[in-house]
Protein backbone atom coordinates (compact mmCIF):
# COMPACT_ATOMS: atom_id res chain seq x y z
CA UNK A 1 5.87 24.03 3.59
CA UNK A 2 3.40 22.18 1.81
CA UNK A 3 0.12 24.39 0.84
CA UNK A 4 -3.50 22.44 1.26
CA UNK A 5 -5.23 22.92 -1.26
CA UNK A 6 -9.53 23.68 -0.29
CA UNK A 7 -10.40 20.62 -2.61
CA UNK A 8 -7.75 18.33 -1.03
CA UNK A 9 -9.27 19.72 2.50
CA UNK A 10 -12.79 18.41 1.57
CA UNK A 11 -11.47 15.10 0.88
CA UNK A 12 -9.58 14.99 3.92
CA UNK A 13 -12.60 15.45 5.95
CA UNK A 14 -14.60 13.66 4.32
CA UNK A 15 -12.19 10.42 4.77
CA UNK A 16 -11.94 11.24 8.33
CA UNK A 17 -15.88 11.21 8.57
CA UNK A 18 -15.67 7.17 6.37
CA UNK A 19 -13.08 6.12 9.48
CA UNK A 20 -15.10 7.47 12.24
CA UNK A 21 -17.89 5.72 11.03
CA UNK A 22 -15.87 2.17 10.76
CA UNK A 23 -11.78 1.99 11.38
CA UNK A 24 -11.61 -1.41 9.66
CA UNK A 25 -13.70 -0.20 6.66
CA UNK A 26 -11.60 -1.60 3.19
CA UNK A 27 -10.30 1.68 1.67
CA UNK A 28 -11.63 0.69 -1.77
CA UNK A 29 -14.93 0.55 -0.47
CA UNK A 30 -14.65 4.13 1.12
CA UNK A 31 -12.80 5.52 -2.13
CA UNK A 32 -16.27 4.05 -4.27
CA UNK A 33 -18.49 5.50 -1.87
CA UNK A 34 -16.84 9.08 -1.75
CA UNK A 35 -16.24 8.55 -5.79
CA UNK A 36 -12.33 9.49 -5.40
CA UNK A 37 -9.23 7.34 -6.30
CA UNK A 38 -8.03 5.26 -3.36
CA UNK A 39 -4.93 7.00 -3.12
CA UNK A 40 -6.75 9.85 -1.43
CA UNK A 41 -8.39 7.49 1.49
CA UNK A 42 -4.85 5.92 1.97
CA UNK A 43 -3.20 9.71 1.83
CA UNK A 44 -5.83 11.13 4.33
CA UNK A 45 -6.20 8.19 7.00
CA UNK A 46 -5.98 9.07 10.25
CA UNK A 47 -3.67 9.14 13.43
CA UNK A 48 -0.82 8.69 11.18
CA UNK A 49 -1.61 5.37 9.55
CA UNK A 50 -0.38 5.85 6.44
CA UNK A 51 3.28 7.37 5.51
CA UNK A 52 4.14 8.62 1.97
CA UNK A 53 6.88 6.46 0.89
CA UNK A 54 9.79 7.69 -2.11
CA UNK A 55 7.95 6.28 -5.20
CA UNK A 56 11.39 7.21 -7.27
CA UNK A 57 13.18 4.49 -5.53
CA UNK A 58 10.30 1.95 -6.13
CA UNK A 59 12.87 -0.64 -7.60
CA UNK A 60 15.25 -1.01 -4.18
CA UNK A 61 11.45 -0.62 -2.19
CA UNK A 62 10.47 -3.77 -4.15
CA UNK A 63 13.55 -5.62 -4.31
CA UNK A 64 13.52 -5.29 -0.18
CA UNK A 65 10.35 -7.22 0.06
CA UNK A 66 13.32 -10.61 -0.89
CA UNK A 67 13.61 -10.10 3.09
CA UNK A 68 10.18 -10.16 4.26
CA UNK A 69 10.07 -13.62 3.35
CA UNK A 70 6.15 -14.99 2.49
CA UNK A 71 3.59 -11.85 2.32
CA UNK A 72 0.08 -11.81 0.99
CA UNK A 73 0.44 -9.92 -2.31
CA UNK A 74 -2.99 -8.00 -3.80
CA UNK A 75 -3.87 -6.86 -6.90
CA UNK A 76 -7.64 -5.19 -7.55
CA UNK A 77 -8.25 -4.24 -11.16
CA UNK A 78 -11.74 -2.96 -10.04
CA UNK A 79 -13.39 -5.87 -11.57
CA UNK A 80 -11.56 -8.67 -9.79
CA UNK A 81 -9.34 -9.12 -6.95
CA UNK A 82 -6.56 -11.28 -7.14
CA UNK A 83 -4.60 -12.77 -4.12
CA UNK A 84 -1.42 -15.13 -3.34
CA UNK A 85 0.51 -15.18 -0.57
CA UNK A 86 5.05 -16.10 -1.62
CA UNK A 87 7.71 -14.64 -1.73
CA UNK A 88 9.36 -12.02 -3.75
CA UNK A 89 12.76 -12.84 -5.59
CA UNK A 90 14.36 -13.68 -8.80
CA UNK A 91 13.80 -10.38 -10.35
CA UNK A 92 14.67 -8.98 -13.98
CA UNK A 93 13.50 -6.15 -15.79
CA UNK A 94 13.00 -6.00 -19.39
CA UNK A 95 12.04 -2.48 -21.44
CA UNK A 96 8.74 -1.45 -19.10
CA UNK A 97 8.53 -4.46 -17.50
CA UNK A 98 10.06 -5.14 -13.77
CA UNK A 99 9.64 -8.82 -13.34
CA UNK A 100 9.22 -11.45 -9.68
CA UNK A 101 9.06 -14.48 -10.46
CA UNK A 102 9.38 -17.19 -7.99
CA UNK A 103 7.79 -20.53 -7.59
CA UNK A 104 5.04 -18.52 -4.99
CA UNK A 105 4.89 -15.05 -7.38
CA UNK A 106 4.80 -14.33 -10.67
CA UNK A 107 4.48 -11.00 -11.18
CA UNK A 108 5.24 -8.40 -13.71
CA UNK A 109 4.71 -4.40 -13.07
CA UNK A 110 4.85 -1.73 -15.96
CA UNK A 111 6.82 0.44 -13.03
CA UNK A 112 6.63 3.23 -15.60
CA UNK A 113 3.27 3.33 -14.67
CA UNK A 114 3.93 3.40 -10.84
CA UNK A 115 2.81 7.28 -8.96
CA UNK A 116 2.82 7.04 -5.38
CA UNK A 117 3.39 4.37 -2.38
CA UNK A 118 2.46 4.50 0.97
CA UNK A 119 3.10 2.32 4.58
CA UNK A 120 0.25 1.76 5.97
CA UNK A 121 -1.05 0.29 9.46
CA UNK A 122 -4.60 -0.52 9.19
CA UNK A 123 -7.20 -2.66 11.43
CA UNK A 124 -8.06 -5.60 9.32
CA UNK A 125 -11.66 -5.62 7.99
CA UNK A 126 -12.54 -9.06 8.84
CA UNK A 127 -11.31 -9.29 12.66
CA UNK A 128 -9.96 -5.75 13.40
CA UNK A 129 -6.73 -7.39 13.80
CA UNK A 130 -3.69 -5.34 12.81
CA UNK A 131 -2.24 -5.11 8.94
CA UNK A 132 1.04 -3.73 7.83
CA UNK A 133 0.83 -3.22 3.90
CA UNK A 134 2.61 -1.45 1.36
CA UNK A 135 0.60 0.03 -1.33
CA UNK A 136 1.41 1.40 -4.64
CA UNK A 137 -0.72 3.35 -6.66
CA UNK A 138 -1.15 4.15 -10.37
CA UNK A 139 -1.29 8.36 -11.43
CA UNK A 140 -5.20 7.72 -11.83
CA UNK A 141 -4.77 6.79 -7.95
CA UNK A 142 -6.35 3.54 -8.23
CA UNK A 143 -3.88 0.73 -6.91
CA UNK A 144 -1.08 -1.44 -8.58
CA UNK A 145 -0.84 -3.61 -5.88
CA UNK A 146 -0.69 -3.81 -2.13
CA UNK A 147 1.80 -6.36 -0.37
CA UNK A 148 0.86 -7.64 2.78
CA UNK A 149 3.56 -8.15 5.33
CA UNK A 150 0.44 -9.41 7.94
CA UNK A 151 -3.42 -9.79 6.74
CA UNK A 152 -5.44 -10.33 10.40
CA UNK A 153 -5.59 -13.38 12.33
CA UNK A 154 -2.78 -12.50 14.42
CA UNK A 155 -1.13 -9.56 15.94
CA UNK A 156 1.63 -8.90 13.54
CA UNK A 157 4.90 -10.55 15.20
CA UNK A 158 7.73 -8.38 16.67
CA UNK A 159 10.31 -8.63 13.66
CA UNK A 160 7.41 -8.14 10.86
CA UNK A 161 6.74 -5.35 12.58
CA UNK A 162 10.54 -3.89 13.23
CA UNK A 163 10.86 -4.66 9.53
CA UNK A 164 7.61 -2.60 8.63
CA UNK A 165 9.13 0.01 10.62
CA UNK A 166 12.86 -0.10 9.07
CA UNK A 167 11.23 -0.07 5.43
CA UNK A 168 9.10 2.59 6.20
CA UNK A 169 11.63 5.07 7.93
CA UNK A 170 14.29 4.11 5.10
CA UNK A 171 12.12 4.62 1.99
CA UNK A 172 9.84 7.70 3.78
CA UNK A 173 9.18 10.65 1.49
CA UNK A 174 11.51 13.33 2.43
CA UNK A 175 9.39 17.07 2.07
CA UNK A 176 11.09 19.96 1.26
């Protein structure tokens, strides 16, 4: 069983209290105003929304998203937020570097770096509609990137979500 620690408690709560106050608030927002890495609002959201994913098989987790045809890909260094929305494919990995590049993505991720990634079902900020994301974090817990499989609008169709849901239950952290 998995011990709490006090600290991790706080931040817990505290989290809660940010999602109370607005479900569709963006998580980097809440992570600036509680001064905590992001990692902890996406670890601590609540009713569930968020599923620890196995961050040691981050290459077949990434390779899967071939399948998910176009998603809306994120990357926030803090200072600017970059966005595209293709498809993942034509990968390679050379020393540190695991490579996508397509005609949509080009893309290439120091996995070393990778720490943690989570499934996560969020309201959208802009229209409340449902997201389904995947988002992988650095050890700092700031985010790598975040890949979209919906981004608002629209509720998420029936097969991006069954595919959501197959990801999620085949890459889901298994605790001892």
């Amino acid at each position: 069983m998995q011990t709490v620690l006090p600290l991790e408690t706080e931040i817990r709560e505290r989290v809660l209290k940010e999602f109370e106050k607005n479900p569709r608030a963006m998580t980097p927002s809440i992570a600036r105003t509680l001064g905590i890495g992001e990692v902890h609002v996406i670890r601590h959201m609540p009713n569930g929304k968020s599923r620890e994913l196995d961050i040691k098989r981050w290459e077949e987790l990434i390779r899967s998203f071939e399948d998910l045809g176009k998603v809306h890909v994120i990357v926030n260094t803090g200072v600017v937020v970059l966005e595209c929305f293709g498809q993942f494919g034509n990968f390679s990995t050379m020393g540190e570097w695991f490579n996508v590049q397509t005609s949509t993505i080009d893309m290439h991720i120091r996995h070393v770096e990778l720490h943690s990634v989570f499934a996560v079902e969020k309201p959208g900020h802009m229209d409340g509609v449902n997201t389904l994301s995947f988002q992988f974090f650095n050890r700092e817990g700031q985010t790598a990137f975040k890949v979209f499989l919906t981004f608002g609008g629209d509720a998420p169709p029936a097969p991006k979500v069954e595919q959501f849901k197959a990801l999620t239950e085949k890459f889901l952290l298994k605790q001892d």
